[in-house]
Protein backbone atom coordinates (compact mmCIF):
# COMPACT_ATOMS: atom_id res chain seq x y z
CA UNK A 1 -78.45 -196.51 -60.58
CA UNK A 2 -74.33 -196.57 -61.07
CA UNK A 3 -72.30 -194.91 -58.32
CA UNK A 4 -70.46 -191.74 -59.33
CA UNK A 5 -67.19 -190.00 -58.88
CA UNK A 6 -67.96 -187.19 -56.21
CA UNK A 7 -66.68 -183.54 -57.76
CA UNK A 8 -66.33 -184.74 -60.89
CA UNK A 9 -67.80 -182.32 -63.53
CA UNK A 10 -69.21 -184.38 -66.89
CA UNK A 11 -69.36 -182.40 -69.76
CA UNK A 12 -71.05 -183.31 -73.01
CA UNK A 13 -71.51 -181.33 -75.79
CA UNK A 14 -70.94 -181.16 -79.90
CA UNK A 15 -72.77 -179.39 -82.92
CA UNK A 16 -76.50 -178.39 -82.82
CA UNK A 17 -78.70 -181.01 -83.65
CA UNK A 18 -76.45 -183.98 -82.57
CA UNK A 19 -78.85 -185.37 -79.41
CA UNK A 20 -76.95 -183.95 -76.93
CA UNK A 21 -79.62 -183.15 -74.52
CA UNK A 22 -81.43 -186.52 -74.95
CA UNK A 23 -78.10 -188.01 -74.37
CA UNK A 24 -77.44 -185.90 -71.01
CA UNK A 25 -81.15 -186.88 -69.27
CA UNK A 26 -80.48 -190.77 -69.89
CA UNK A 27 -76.93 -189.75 -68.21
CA UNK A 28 -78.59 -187.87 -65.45
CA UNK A 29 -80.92 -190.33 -65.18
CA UNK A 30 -78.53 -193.44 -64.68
CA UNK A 31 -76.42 -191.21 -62.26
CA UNK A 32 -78.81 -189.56 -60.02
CA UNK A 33 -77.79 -186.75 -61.84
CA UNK A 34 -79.26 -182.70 -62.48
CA UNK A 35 -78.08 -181.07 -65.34
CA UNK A 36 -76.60 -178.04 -66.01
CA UNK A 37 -77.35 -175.73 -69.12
CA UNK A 38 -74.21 -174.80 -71.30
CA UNK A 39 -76.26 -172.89 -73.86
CA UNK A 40 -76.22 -169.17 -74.67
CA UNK A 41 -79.33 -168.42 -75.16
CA UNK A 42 -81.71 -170.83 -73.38
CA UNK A 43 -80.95 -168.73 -70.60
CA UNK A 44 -83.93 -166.75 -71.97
CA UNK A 45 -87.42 -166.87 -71.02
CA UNK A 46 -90.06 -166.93 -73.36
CA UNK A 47 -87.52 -168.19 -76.05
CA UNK A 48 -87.83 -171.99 -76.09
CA UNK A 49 -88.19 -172.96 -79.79
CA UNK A 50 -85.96 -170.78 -81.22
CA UNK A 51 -82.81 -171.71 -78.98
CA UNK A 52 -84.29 -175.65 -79.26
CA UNK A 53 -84.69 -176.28 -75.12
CA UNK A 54 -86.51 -179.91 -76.16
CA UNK A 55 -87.77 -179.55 -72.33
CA UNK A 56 -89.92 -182.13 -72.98
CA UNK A 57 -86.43 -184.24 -73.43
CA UNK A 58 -86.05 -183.91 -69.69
CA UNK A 59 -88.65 -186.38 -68.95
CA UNK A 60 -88.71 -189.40 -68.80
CA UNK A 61 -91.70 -191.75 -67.20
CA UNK A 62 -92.67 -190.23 -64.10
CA UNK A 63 -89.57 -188.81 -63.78
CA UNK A 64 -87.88 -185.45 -64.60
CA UNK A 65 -84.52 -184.29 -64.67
CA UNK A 66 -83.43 -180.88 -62.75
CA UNK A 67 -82.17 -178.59 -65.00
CA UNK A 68 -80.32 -175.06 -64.05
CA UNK A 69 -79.42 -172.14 -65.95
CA UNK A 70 -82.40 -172.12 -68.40
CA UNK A 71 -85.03 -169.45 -68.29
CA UNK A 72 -82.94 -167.40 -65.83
CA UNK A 73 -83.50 -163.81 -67.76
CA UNK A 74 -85.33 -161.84 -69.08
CA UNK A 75 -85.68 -161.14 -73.36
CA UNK A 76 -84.38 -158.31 -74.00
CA UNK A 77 -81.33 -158.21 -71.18
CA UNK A 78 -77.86 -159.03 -72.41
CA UNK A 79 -76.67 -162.44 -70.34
CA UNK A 80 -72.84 -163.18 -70.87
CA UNK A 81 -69.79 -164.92 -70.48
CA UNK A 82 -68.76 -163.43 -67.19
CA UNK A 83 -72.51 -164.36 -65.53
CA UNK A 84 -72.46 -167.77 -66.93
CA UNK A 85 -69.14 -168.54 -65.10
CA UNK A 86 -70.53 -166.87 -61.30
CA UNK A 87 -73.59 -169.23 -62.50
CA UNK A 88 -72.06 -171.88 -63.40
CA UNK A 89 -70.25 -172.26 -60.01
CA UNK A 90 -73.11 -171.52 -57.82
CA UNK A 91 -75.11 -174.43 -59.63
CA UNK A 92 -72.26 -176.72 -59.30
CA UNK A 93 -71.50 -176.09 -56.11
CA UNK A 94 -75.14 -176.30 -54.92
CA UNK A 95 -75.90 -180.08 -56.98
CA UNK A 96 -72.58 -181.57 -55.44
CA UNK A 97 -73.44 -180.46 -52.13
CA UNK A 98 -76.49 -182.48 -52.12
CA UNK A 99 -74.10 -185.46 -53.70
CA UNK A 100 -75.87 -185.58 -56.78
CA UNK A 101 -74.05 -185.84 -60.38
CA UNK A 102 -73.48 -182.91 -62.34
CA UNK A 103 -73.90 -182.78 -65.56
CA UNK A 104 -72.91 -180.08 -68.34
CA UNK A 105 -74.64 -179.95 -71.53
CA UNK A 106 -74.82 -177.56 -74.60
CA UNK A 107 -72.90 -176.38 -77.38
CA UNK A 108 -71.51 -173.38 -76.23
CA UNK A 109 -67.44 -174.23 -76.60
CA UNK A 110 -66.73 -171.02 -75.32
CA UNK A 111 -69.14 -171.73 -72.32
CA UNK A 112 -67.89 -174.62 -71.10
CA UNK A 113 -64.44 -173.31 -71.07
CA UNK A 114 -65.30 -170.90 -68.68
CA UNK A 115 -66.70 -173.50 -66.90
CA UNK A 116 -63.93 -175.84 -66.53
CA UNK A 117 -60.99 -173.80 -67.08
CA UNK A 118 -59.30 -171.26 -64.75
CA UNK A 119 -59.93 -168.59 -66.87
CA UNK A 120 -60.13 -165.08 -64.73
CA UNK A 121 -63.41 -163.56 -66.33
CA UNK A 122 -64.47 -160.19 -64.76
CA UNK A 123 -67.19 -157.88 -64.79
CA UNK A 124 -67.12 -155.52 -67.98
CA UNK A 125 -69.48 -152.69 -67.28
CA UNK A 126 -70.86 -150.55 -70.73
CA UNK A 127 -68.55 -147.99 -71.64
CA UNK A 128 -70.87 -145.07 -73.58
CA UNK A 129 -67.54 -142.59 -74.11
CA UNK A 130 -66.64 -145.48 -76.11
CA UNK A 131 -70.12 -146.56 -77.92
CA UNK A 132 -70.00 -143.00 -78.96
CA UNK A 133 -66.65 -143.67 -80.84
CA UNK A 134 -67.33 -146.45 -82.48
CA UNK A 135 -71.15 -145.70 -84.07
CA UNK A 136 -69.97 -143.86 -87.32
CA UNK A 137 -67.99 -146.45 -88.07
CA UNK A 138 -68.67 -149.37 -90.67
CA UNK A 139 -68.74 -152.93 -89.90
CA UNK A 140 -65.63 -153.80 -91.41
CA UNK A 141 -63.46 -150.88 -89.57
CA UNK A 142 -65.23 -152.48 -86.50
CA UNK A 143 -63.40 -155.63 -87.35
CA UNK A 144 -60.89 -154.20 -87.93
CA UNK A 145 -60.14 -152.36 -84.52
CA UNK A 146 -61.67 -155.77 -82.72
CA UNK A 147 -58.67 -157.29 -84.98
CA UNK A 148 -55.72 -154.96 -83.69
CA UNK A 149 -57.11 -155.98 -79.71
CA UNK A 150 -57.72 -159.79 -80.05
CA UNK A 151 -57.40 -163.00 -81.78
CA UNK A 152 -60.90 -163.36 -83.97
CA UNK A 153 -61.23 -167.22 -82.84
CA UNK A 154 -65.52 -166.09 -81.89
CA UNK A 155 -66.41 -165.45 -85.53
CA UNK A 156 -70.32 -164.78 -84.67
CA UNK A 157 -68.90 -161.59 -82.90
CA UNK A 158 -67.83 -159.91 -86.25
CA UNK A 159 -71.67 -160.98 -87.95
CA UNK A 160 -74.23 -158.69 -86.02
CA UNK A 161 -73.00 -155.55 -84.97
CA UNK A 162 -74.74 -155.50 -81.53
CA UNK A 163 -72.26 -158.24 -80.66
CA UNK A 164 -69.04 -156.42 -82.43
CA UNK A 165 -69.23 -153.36 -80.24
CA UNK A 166 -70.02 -155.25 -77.00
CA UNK A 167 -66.77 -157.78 -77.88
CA UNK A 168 -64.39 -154.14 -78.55
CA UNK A 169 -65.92 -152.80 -75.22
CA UNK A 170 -64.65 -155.70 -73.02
CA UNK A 171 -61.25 -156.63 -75.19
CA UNK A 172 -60.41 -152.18 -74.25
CA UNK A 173 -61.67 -153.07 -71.05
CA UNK A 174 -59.25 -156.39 -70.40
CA UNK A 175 -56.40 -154.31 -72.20
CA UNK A 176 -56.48 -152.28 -69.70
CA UNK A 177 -57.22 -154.15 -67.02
CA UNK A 178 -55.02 -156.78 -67.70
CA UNK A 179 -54.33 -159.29 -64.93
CA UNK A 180 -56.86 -157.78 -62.93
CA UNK A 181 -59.57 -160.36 -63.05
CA UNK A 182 -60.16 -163.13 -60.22
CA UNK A 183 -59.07 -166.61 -60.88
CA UNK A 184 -61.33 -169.55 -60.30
CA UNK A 185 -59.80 -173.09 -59.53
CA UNK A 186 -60.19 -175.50 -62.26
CA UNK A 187 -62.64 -178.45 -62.31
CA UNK A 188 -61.53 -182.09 -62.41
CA UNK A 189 -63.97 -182.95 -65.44
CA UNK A 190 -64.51 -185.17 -68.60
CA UNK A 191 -65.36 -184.11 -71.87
CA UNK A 192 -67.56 -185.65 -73.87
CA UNK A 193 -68.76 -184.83 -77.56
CA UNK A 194 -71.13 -186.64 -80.15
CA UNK A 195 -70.20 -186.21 -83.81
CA UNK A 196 -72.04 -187.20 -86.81
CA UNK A 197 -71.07 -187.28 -90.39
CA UNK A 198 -71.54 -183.76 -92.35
CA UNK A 199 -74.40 -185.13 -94.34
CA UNK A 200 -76.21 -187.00 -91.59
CA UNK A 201 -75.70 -183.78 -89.33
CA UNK A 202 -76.47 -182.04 -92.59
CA UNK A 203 -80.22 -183.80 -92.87
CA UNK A 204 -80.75 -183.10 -89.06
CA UNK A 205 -80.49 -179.66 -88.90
CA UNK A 206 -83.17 -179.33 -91.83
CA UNK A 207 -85.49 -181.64 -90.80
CA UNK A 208 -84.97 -179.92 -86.95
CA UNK A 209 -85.92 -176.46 -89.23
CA UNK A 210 -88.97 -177.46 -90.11
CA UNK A 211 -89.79 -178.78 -87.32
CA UNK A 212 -89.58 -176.31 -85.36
CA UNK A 213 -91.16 -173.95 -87.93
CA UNK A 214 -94.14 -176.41 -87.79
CA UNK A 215 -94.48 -175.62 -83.91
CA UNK A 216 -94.96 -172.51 -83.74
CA UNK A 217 -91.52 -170.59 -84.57
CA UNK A 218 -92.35 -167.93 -85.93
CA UNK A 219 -95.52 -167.25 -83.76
CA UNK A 220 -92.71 -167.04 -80.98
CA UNK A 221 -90.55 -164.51 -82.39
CA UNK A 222 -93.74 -162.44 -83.23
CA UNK A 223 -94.54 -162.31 -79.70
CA UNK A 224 -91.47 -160.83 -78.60
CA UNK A 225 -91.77 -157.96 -80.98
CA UNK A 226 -94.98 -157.29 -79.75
CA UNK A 227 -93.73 -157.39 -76.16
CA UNK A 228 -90.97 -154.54 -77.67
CA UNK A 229 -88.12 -156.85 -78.31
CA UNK A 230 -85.85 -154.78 -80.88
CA UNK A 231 -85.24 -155.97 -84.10
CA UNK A 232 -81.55 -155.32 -83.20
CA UNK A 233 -82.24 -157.29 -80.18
CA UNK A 234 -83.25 -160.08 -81.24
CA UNK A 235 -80.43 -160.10 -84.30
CA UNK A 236 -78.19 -160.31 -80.97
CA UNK A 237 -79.96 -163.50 -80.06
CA UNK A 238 -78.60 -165.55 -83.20
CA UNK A 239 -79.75 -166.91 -86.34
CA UNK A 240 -83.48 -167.66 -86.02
CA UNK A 241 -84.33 -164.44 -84.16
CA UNK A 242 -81.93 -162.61 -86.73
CA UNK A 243 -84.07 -164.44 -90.17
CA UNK A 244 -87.13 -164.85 -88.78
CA UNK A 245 -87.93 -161.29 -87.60
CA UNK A 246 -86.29 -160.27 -91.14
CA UNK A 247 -89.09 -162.25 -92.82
CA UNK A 248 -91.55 -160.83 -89.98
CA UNK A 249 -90.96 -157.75 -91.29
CA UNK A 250 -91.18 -158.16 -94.90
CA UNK A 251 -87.28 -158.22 -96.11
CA UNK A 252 -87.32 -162.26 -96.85
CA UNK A 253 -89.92 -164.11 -98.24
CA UNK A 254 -90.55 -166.93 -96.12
CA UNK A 255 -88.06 -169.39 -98.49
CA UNK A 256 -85.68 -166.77 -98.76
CA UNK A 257 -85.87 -167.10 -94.65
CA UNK A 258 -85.85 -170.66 -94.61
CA UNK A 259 -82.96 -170.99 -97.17
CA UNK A 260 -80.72 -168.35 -95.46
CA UNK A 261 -81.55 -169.99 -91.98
CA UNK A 262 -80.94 -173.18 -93.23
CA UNK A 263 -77.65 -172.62 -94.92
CA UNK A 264 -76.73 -170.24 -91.78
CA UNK A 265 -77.04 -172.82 -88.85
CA UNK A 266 -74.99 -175.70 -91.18
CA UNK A 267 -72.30 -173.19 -91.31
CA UNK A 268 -72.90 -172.40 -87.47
CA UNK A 269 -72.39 -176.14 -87.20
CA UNK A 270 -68.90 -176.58 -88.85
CA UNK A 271 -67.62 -173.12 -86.40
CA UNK A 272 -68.80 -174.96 -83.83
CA UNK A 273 -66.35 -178.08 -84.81
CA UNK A 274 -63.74 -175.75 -85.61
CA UNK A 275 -64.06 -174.56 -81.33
CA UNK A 276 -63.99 -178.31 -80.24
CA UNK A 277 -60.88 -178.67 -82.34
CA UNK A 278 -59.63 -175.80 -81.49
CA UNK A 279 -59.71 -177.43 -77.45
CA UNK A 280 -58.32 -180.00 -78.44
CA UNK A 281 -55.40 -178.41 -79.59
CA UNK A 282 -55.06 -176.64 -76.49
CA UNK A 283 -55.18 -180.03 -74.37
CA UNK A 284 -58.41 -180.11 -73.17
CA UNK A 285 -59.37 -183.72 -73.95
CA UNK A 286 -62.68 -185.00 -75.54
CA UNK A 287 -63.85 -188.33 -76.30
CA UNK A 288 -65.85 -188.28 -79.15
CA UNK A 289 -69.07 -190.59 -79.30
CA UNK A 290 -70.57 -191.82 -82.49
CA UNK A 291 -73.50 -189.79 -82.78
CA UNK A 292 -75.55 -192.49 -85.74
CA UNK A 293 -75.45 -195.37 -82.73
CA UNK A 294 -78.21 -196.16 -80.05
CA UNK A 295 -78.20 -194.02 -76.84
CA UNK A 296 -77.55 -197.60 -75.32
CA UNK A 297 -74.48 -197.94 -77.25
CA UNK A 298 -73.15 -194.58 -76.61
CA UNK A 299 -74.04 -195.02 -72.84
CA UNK A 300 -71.76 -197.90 -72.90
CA UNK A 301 -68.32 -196.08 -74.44
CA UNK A 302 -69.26 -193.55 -72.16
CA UNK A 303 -69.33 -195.65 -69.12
CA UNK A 304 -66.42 -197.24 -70.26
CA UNK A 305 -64.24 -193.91 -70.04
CA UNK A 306 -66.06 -192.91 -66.62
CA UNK A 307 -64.15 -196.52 -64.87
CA UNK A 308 -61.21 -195.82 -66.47
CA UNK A 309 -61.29 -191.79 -64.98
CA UNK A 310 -62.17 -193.01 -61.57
CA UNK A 311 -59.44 -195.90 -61.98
């Protein structure tokens, strides 16, 4: 087991379907290390295949990694930005007080900035006055006023309209608020990402569709609308909640699902590249690993920047 840096947050992330999580437990593992969940939605109970957990990743031998920030609430509640931060602290704060190694994984870009960033989030409580407003209007005058209050860099919040009014509630709320939000101190981190070639990544995603499909997908998203999970709901939840419960409820045929769900999360894939870049431009550094190499080999250039950090 290698020493580590104490208070050092290590980050790794990338596009669905790279290996980050497999990647993160042999991490964890080498480091006495508990991981921490960077993922939007795995924050849900109940919702395992859909949002990919892999829990069974977290083993390994007679061991198994600690994991925080995954089945935390409830389907059907609205988790977001501004809990993941208080969250994300609390579970940091907590694993480095027992001087273990922590470790942050997902694919969330926007996540992980608010994790290692001093971005001031604050509360953002629902405004109805203002729900009331904005429910005759169409999608694309929705955009439209979102447009006129913030830079459209979160494209998934102008695709469901669930997520379109909540992102206009709290961009009227910070306009007038502005300034008013509490800073946290930044983390001394590393970034780490794994990329794979667009057809490689391409083939993964797929063959990850029908995987999952195979294990029980759909039989998943079933059960939450029988436990009275809207259908607007779980469009709020992302892609597979949004096709599947369409074909659950006879709009798709199941290869019109699959194809549309397919097509959807390889698009999802490239805006999630576009985010990484997009940090990168802002000078948050990443060191990219070569996602088609052994974990062994990856372990190694990943080592290799963790001496030259602590040196």
């Amino acid at each position: 087991m290698r020493a580590h840096p104490q208070g050092l947050l290590i980050v790794l992330t990338g596009p669905t379907a790279t290996g980050k999580t497999r990647l993160a437990v042999r991490l964890a593992l080498e480091l006495d290390g508990e991981i921490i969940s960077a993922d939007s939605r795995q924050v849900y109970r109940g919702m395992d295949l859909g949002t990919g957990k892999d829990l069974e990743d977290y083993r390994v031998g007679d061991r198994f990694i600690p994991y925080h920030l995954v089945d935390i609430a409830e389907p059907g509640s609205e988790y977001n930005l501004f809990s993941f931060q208080q969250d994300f602290r609390r579970a940091f704060d907590d694993i480095t007080s027992r001087k273990k190694q922590a470790v942050l994984c997902g694919g969330s870009g926007m996540y992980i900035e608010a994790a290692i960033t001093s971005y001031p989030l604050r509360f953002v409580p629902h405004n109805p006055s203002l729900r009331r407003e904005l429910e005759a209007q169409s999608m694309e005058q929705l955009v439209q006023r979102l447009s006129q209050l913030k830079k459209l860099h979160n494209t998934t919040d102008i695709t469901d309209r669930l997520r379109l009014l909540r992102a206009i509630e709290i961009a009227e709320h910070e306009r007038q608020h502005a300034g008013s939000g509490e800073e946290v101190s930044p983390l001394q981190h590393v970034v780490f990402a794994i990329h794979r070639e667009r057809e490689a990544l391409r083939q993964r995603i797929t063959q990850r569709l029908k995987e999952r499909l195979e294990m029980g997908m759909l039989r998943e998203v079933q059960r939450l609308m029988d436990e009275g999970v809207s259908p607007k709901k779980l469009h709020y939840y992302g892609l597979e909640y949004r096709y599947l419960s369409s074909h659950l409820r006879g709009h798709l045929t199941y290869n019109e699902m699959f194809t549309k769900l397919n097509t959807a999360i390889h698009q999802f894939a490239k805006r999630q590249m576009t985010w990484f870049r997009r940090m990168e431009r802002k000078g948050i550094a990443i060191h990219w690993l070569p996602g088609d190499r052994p974990v062994e080999e990856q372990m190694e250039l990943l080592f290799h920047h963790l001496d030259k950090t602590k040196g």
